[in-house]
Protein backbone atom coordinates (compact mmCIF):
# COMPACT_ATOMS: atom_id res chain seq x y z
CA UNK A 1 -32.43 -5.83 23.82
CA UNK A 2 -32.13 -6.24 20.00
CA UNK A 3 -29.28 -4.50 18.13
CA UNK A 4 -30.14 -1.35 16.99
CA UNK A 5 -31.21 -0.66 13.43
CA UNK A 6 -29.74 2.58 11.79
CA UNK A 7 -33.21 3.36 10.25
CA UNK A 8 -34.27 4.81 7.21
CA UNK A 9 -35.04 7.79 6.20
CA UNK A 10 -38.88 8.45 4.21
CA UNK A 11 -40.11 11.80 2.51
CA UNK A 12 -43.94 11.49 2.59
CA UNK A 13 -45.47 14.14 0.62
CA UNK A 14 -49.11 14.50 1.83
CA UNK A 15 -52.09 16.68 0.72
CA UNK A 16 -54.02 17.74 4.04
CA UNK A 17 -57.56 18.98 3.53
CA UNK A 18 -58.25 22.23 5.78
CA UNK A 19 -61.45 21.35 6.13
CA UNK A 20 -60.75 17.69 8.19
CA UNK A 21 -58.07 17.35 9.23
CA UNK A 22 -54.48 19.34 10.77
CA UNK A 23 -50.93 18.37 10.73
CA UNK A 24 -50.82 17.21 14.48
CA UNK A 25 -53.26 14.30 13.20
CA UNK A 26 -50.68 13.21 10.83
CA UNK A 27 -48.23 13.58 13.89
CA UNK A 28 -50.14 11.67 15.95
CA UNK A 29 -50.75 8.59 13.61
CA UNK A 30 -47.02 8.77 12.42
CA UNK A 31 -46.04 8.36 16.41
CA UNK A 32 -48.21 5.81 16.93
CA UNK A 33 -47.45 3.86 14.39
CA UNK A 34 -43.49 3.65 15.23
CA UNK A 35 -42.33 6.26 12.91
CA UNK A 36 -40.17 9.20 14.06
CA UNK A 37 -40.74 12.53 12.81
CA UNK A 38 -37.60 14.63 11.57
CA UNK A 39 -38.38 17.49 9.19
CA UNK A 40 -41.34 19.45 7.98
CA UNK A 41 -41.87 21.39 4.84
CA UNK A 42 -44.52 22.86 3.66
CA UNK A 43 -44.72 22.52 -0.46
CA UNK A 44 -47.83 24.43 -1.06
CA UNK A 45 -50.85 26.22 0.23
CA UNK A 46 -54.40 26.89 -1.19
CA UNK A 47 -57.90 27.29 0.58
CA UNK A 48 -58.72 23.97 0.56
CA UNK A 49 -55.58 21.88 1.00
CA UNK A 50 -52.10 22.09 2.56
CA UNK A 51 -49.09 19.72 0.92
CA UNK A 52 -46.54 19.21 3.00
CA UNK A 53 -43.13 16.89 2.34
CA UNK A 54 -42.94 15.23 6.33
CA UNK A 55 -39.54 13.36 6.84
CA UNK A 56 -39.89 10.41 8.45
CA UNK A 57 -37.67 7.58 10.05
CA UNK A 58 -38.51 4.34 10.09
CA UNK A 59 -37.54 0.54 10.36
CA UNK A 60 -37.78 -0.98 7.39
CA UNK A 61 -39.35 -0.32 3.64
CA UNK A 62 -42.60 -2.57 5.04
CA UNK A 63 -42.68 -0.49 8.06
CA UNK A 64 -42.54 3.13 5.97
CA UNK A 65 -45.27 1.20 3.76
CA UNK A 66 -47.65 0.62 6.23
CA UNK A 67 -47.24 4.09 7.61
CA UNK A 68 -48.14 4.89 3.84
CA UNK A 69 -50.85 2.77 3.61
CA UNK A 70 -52.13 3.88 7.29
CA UNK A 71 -52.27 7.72 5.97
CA UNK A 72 -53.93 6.94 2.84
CA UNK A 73 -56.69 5.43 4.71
CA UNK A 74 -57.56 8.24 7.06
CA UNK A 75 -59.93 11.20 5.72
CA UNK A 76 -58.80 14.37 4.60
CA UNK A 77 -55.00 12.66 3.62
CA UNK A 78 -53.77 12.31 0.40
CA UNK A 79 -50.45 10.16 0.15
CA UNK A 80 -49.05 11.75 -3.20
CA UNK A 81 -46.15 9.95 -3.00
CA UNK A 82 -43.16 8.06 -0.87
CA UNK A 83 -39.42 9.12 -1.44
CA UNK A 84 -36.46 7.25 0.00
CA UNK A 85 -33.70 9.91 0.51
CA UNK A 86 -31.52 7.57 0.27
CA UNK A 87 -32.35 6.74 -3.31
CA UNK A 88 -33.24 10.45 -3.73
CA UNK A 89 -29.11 11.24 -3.38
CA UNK A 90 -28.32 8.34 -5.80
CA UNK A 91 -30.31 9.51 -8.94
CA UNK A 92 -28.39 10.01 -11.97
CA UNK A 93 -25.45 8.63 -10.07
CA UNK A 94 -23.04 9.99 -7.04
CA UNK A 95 -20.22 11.22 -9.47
CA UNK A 96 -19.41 13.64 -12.26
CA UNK A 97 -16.32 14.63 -14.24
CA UNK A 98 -15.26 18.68 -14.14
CA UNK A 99 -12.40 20.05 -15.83
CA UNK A 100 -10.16 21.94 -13.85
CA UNK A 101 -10.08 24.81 -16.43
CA UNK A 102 -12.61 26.19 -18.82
CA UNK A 103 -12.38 25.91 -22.78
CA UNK A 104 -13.47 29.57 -23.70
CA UNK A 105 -11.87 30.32 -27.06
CA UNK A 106 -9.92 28.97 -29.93
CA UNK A 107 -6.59 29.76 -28.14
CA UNK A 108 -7.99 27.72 -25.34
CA UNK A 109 -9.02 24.66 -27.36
CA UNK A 110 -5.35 24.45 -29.22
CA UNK A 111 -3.76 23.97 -25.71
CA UNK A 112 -6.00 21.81 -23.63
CA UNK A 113 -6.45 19.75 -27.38
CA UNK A 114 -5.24 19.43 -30.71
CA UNK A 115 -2.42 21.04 -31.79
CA UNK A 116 -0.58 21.39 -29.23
CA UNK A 117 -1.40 18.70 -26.74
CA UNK A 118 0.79 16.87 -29.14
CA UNK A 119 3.67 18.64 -27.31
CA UNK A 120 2.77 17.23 -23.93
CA UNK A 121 2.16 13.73 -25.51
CA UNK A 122 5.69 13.58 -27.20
CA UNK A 123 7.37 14.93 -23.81
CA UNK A 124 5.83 11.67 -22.17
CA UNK A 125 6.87 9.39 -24.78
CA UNK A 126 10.30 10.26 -24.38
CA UNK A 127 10.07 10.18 -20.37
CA UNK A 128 7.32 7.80 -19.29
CA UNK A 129 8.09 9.18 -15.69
CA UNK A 130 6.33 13.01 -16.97
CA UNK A 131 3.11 10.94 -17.29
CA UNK A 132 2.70 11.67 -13.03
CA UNK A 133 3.20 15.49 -13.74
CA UNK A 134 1.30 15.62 -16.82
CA UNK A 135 -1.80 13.98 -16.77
CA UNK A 136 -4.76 12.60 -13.83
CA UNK A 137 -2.18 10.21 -13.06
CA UNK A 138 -0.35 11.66 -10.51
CA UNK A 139 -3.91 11.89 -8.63
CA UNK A 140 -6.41 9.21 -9.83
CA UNK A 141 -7.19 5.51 -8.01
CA UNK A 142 -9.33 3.09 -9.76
CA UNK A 143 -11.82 1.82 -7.52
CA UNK A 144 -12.22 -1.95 -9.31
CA UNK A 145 -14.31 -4.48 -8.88
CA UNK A 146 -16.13 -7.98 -9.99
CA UNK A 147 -19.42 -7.48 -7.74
CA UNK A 148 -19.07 -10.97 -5.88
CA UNK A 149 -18.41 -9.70 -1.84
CA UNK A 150 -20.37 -6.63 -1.78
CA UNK A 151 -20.74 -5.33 1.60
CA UNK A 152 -23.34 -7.93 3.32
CA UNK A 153 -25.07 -8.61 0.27
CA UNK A 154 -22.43 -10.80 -1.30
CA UNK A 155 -22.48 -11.79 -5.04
CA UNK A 156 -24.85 -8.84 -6.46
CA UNK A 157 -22.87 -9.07 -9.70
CA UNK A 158 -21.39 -5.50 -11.02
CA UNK A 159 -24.03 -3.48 -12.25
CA UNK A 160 -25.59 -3.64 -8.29
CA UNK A 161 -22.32 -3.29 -7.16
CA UNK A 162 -21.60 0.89 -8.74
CA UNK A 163 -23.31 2.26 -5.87
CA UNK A 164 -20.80 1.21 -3.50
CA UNK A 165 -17.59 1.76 -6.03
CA UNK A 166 -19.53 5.28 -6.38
CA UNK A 167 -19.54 6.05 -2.46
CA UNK A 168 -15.75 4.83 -2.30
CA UNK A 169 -15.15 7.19 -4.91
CA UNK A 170 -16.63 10.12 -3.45
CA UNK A 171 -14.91 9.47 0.04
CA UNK A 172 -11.60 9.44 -1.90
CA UNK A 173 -12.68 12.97 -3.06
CA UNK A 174 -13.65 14.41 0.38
CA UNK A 175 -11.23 12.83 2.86
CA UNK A 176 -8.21 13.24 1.33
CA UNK A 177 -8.57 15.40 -2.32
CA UNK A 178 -7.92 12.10 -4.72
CA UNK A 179 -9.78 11.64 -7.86
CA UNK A 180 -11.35 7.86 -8.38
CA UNK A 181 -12.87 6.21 -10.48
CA UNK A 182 -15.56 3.19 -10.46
CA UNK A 183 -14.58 0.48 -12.54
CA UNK A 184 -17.29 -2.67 -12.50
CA UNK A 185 -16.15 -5.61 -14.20
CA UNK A 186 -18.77 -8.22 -16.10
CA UNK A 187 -16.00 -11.11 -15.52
CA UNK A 188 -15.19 -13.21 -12.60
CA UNK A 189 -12.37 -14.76 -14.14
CA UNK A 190 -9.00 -14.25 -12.28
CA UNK A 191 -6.91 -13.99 -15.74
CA UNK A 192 -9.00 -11.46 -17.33
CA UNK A 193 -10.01 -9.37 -14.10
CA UNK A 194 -5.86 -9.58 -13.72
CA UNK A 195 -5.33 -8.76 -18.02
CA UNK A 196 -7.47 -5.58 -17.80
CA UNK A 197 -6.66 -3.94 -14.66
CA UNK A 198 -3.02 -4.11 -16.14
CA UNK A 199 -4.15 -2.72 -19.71
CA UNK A 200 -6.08 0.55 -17.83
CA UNK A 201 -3.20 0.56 -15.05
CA UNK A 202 -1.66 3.74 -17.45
CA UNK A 203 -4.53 6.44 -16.51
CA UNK A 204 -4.30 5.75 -12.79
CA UNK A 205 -1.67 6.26 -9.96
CA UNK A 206 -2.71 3.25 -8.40
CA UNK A 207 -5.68 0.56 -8.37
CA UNK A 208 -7.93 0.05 -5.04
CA UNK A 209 -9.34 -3.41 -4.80
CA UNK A 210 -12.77 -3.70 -3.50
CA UNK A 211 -15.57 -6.29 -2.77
CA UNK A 212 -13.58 -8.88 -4.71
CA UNK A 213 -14.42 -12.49 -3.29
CA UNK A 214 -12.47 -14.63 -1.31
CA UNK A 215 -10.14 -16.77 -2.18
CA UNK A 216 -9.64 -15.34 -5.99
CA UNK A 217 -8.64 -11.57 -4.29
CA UNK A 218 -5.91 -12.88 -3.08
CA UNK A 219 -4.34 -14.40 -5.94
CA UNK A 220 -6.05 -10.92 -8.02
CA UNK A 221 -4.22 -8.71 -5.20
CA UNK A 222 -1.00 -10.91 -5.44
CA UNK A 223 -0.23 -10.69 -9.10
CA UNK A 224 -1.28 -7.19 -9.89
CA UNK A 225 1.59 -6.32 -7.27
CA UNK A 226 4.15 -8.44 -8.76
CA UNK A 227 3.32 -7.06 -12.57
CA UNK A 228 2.55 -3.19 -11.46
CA UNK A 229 4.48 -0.90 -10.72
CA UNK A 230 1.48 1.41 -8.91
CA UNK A 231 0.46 0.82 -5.53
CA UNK A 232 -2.39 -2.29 -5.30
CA UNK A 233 -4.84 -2.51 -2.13
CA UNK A 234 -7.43 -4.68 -1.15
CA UNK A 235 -9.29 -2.07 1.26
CA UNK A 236 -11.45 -5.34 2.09
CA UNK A 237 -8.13 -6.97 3.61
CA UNK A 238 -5.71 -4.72 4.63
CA UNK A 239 -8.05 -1.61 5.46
CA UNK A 240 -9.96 -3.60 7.77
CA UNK A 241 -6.20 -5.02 9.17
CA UNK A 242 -4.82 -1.37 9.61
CA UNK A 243 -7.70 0.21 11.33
CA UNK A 244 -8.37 -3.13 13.52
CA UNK A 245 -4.45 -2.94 14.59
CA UNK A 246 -4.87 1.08 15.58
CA UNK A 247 -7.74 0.09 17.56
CA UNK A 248 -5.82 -2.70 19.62
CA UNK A 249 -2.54 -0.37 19.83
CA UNK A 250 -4.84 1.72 21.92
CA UNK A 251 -7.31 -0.67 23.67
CA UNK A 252 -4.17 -2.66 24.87
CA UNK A 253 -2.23 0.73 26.35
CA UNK A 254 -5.40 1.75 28.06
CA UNK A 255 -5.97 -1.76 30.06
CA UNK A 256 -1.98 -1.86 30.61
CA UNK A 257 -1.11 -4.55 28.78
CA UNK A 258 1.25 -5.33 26.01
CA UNK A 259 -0.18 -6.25 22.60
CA UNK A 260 2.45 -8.54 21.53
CA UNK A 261 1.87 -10.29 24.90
CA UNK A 262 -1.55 -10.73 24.23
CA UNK A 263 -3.38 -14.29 23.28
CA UNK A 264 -5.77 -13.20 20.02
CA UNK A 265 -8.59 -15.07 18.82
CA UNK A 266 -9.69 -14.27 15.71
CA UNK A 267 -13.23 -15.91 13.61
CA UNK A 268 -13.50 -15.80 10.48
CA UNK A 269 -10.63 -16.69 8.19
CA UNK A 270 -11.64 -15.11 5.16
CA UNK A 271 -9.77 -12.31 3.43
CA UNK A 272 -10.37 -9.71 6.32
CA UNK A 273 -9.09 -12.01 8.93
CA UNK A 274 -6.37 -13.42 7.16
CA UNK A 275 -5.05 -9.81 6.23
CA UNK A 276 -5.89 -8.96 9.86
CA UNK A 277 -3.34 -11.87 11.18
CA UNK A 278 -0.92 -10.35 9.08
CA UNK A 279 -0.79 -7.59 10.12
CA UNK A 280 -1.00 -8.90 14.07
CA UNK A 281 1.98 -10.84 13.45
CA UNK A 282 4.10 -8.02 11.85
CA UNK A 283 3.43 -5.78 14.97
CA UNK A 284 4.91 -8.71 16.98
CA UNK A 285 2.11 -10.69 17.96
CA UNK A 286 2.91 -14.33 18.42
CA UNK A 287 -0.28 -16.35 19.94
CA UNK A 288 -3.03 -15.72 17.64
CA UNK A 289 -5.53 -18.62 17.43
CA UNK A 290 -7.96 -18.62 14.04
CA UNK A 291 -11.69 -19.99 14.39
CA UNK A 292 -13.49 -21.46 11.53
CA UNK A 293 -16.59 -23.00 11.47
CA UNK A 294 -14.85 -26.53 11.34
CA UNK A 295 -13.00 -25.37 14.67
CA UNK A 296 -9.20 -24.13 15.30
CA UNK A 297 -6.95 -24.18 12.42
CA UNK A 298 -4.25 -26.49 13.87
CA UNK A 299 -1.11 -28.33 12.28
CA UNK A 300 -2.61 -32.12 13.08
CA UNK A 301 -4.31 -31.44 9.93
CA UNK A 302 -4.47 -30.43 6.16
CA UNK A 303 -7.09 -28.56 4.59
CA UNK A 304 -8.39 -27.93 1.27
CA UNK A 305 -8.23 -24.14 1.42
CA UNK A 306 -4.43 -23.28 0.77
CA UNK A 307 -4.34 -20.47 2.67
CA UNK A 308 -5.50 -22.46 5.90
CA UNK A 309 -3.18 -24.45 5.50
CA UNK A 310 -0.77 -21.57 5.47
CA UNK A 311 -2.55 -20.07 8.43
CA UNK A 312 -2.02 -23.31 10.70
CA UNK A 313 1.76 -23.17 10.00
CA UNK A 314 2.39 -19.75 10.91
CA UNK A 315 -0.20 -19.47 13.53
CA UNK A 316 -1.15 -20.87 16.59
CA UNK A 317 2.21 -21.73 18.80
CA UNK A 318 0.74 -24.16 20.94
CA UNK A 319 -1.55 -26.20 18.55
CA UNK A 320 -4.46 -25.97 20.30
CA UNK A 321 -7.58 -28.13 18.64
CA UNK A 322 -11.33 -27.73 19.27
CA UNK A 323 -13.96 -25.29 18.79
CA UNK A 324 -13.90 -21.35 19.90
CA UNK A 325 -14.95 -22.53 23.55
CA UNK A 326 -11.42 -24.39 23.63
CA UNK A 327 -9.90 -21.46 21.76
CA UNK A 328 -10.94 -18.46 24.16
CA UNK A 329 -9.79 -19.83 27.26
CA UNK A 330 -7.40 -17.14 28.66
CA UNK A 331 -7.63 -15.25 25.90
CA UNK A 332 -7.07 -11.52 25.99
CA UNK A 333 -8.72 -10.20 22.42
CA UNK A 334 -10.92 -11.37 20.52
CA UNK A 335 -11.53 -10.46 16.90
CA UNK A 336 -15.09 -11.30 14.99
CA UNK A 337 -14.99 -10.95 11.40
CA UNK A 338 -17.58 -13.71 10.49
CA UNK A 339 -21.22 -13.53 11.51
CA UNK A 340 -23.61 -12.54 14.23
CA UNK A 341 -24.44 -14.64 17.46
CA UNK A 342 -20.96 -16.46 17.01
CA UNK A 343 -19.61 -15.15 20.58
CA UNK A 344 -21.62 -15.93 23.52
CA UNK A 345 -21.35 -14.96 27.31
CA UNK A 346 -20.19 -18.06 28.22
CA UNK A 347 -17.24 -17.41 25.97
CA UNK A 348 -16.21 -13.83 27.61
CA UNK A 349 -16.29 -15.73 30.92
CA UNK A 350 -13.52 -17.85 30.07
CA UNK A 351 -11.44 -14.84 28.52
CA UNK A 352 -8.73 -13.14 30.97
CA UNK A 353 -9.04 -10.23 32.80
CA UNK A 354 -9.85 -6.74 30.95
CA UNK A 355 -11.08 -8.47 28.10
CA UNK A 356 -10.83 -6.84 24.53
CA UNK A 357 -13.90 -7.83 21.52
CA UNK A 358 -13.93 -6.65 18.63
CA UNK A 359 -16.81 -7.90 16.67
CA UNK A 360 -16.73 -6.54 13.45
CA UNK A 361 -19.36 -8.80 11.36
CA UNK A 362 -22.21 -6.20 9.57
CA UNK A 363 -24.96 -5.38 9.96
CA UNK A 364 -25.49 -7.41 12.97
CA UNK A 365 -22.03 -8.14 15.13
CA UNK A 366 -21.09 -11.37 16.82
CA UNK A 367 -21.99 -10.51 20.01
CA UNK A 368 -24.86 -7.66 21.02
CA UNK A 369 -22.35 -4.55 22.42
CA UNK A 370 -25.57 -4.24 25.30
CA UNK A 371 -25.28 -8.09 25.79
CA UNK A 372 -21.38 -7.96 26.42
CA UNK A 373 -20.69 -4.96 28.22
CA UNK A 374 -20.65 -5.94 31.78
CA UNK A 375 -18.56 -8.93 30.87
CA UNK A 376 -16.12 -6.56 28.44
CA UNK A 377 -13.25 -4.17 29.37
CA UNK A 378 -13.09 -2.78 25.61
CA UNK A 379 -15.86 -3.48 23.00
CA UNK A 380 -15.33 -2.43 19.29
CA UNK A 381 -17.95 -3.26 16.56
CA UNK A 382 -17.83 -2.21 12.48
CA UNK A 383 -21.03 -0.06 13.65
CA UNK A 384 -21.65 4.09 13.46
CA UNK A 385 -23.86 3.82 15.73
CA UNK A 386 -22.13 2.65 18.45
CA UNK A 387 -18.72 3.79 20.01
CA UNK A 388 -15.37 2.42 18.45
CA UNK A 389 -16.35 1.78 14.66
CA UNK A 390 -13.51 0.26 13.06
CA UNK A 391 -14.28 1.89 9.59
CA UNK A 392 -11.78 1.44 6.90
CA UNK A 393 -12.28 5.46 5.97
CA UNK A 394 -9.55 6.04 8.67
CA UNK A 395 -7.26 4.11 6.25
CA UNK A 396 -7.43 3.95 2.89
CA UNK A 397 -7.40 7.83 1.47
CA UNK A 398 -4.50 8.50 4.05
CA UNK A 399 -2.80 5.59 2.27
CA UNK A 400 -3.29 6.22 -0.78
CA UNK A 401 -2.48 10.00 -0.50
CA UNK A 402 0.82 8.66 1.31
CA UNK A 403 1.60 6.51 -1.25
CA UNK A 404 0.78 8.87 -4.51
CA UNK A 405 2.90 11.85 -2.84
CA UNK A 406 5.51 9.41 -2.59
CA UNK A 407 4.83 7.95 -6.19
CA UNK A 408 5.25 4.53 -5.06
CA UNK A 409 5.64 1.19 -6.78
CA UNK A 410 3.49 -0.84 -4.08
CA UNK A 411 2.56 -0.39 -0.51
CA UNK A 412 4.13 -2.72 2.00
CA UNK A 413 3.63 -4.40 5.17
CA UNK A 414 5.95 -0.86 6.51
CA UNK A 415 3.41 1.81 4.96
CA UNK A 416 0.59 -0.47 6.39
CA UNK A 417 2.03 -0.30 10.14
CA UNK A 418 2.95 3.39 9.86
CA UNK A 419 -0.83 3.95 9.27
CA UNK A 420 -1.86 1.67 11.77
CA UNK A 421 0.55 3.48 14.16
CA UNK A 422 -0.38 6.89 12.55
CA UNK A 423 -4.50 6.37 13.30
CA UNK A 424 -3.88 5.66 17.07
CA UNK A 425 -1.47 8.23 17.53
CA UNK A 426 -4.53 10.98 16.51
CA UNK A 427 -5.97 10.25 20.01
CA UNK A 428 -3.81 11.45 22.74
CA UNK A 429 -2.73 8.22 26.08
CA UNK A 430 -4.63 11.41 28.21
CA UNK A 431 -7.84 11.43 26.11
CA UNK A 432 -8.38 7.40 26.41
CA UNK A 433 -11.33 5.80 27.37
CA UNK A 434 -12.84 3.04 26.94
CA UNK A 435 -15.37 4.60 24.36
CA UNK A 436 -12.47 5.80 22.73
CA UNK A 437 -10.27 3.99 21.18
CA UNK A 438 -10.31 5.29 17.77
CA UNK A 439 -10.55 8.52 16.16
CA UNK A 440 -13.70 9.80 13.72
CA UNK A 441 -13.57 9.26 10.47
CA UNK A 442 -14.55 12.95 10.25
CA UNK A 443 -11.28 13.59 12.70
CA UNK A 444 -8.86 16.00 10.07
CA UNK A 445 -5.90 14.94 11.49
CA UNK A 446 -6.27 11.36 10.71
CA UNK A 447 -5.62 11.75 6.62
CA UNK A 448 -2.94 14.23 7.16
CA UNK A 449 -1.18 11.59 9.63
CA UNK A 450 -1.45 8.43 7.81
CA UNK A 451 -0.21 10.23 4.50
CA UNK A 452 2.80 11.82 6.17
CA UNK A 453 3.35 8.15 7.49
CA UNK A 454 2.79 5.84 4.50
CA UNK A 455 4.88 8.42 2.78
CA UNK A 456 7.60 8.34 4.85
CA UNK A 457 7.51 4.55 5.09
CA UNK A 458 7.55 4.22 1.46
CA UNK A 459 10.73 6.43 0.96
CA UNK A 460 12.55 4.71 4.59
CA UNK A 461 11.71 1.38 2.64
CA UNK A 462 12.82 1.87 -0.81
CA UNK A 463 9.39 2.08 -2.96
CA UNK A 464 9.58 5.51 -3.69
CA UNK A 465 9.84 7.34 -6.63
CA UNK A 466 10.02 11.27 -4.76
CA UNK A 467 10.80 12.04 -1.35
CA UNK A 468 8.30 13.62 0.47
CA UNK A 469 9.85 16.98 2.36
CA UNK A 470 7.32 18.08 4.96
CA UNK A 471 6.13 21.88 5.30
CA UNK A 472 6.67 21.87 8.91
CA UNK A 473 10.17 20.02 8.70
CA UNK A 474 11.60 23.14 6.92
């Protein structure tokens, strides 16, 4: 069975003639043609024609265009035109910019404006600190990026790239209230992407890192947390490292064992999977194996890549060599952040009992869910449209709401495993399964957790600026 494809969704608007043919003909050619029928409108009617906007899913662009093509063909149907809704929702852009009061009068205009916004600007001058109570500071994350790891598409440069720092925006904005802002940058140059992050660092309470290429987002990551004092986060790293942890806090209490027990093998040793063996080794896990394409990382050996080389120190106990097939022998979880096809049956064989994969890689994971589950006790892909989605939305606006209610300086390895802890804690030991393992990303109480977390991590750790009192602790 071949992985499933999420679809996509066409608006054909078509001009029926009465006279030859009906709207169960177009029905009928849609179905057999592979398309799926989801919505009907109808646009406008006259004596002699019908138009009518039908909603259609299919596989691919080709596919919808053949449909297209198909219809045009047939007597009595007019193809006036194709719409992709999901273009359709991206004209004119996903964002806009509303002020949060209305400039009705003179009286008005003096206070939001000249004169006497001079006022506010001298009372921040003297106290840098009123800056979070006085302006979008206090609420606004820069979304920032160079265009050169964009989803699956990889270097699309940073005009393609807005759409995505658009949607990350907008999720900001609806899961957890924050204002953000897309910020494409025409460089890939480490020094300048660092040099003007820092000069627009004033406007914004802290600076989320996204699609950023490996290796230079580490070193970008690194340096605008040693020169900032706002939180910096690589959502591509350590979102992908918090959610991933939540998912095996949970996977590992439902198959009864212990997580820090567990031998993890991990492919991929990019920026997610790095991050993710971070954050594996701060919750205590000691035998994590990484998989490149060159085989295990192991200490008989140097390697061009720095942070291999880092990786083989502080990994691996037993210095196991070899490919994955030597790696995942007895291992309990494994962890795919690399490509599809990489994990094969024969590999899940040779794991232990109660086997946990996670096989994150997108579109297409490393293994087929369909092709693993009678051989898996937990599976986990980076898919919606299968269970378990490890989908960075469960972190990052909890974070960051955390971490501006706190006003912290950074966020640390603490905030990150408060999250982690505060994600699997939304889904009760009695509700369980192995379906699920992780809460929606739609679930209310995950933001609301992770905030109250990070926040109180960031205080408990000494990066905060406020402490965060509670409603319900009163």
């Amino acid at each position: 069975m071949e992985v499933r494809s999420p679809g996509i969704s066409l608006i054909y608007r078509l001009e029926l003639a009465n006279s030859v043919t009906t709207f169960a003909k177009v029905a009928s050619l849609v179905g057999v043609a592979g398309g799926d029928i989801n919505a009907v409108d109808v646009i406008r009617v006259s004596k002699d024609v019908v138009v009518r906007d039908v909603t259609v899913t299919v596989e691919s662009r080709e596919h919808g265009k053949r449909i297209s093509d198909m219809l045009n063909s047939e007597p009595g149907i007019h193809v006036v035109a194709v719409s992709d809704r999901t273009f359709l929702v991206h004209l004119g852009g996903k964002l806009e910019v509303t002020p949060k009061i209305q400039v009705k009068n003179r009286d008005d205009l003096s206070r939001v404006y000249t004169p006497h916004v001079a006022r506010v600007c001298e009372a921040i001058h003297e106290d840098p600190s009123k800056a979070y109570q006085l302006t979008i500071k206090r609420n606004t994350v820069a979304v920032v990026s160079d265009g050169t790891a964009v989803l699956g598409l990889g270097d699309i440069g940073p005009h393609a790239a807005m759409p995505v720092m658009e949607g990350k925006a907008m999720l900001f904005k609806q899961f957890a209230g924050i204002d953000a802002f897309p910020i494409c940058l025409d460089t890939k140059d480490t020094d300048e992407i660092v040099r003007i992050v820092k000069s627009i660092a004033p406007a914004f309470g802290g600076i989320n890192l996204e699609d950023i290429g490996s290796p230079r987002c580490f070193e970008i990551e690194e340096r605008l947390r040693e020169e900032l004092d706002i939180p910096v986060f690589h959502d591509d790293q350590h979102g992908t490292a918090v959610v991933l942890l939540a998912g095996l806090l949970n996977a590992t209490k439902l198959v009864g064992k212990r997580l820090q027990d567990c031998k993890v093998v991990i492919v991929g040793i990019g920026a997610a999977g790095v991050a993710c063996t971070k954050m594996l080794l701060a919750a205590g896990v000691k035998n994590i194996l990484g998989v490149t394409l060159d085989g295990v990382l192991h200490r008989n050996q140097t390697y061009d890549n720095a942070t291999w080389n880092w990786y083989a120190e502080n990994t691996n106990p037993h210095n196991v060599t070899g490919t994955l097939d030597e790696a995942i022998d007895g291992a309990d979880i494994f962890i795919g952040v690399s490509g599809p096809g990489v994990l094969k049956v024969e590999h899940l064989k040779k794991m232990a009992n109660d086997p946990i994969v996670f096989a994150m890689a997108n579109p297409t994971p490393e293994i087929k869910p369909e092709e693993a589950a009678p051989y898996v006790r937990v599976m986990a892909t980076g898919r919606s449209d299968y269970p378990n989605q490890i989908n960075n939305v469960l972190c990052f606006p909890g974070m960051f709401k955390g971490a501006l209610k706190a006003r912290a300086r950074t966020i640390n390895e603490e905030m990150k495993l408060a999250a982690a802890y505060a994600i699997a804690s939304v889904i009760k030991e009695e509700e369980l399964t192995e379906d699920y393992i992780i809460p929606s990303v739609f679930n209310q109480a995950v933001v609301k957790q992770v905030s109250d977390a990070v926040a109180k991590a960031a205080y408990d750790t000494g990066v905060a600026r406020r402490e965060v009192i509670h409603t319900d602790n009163y």
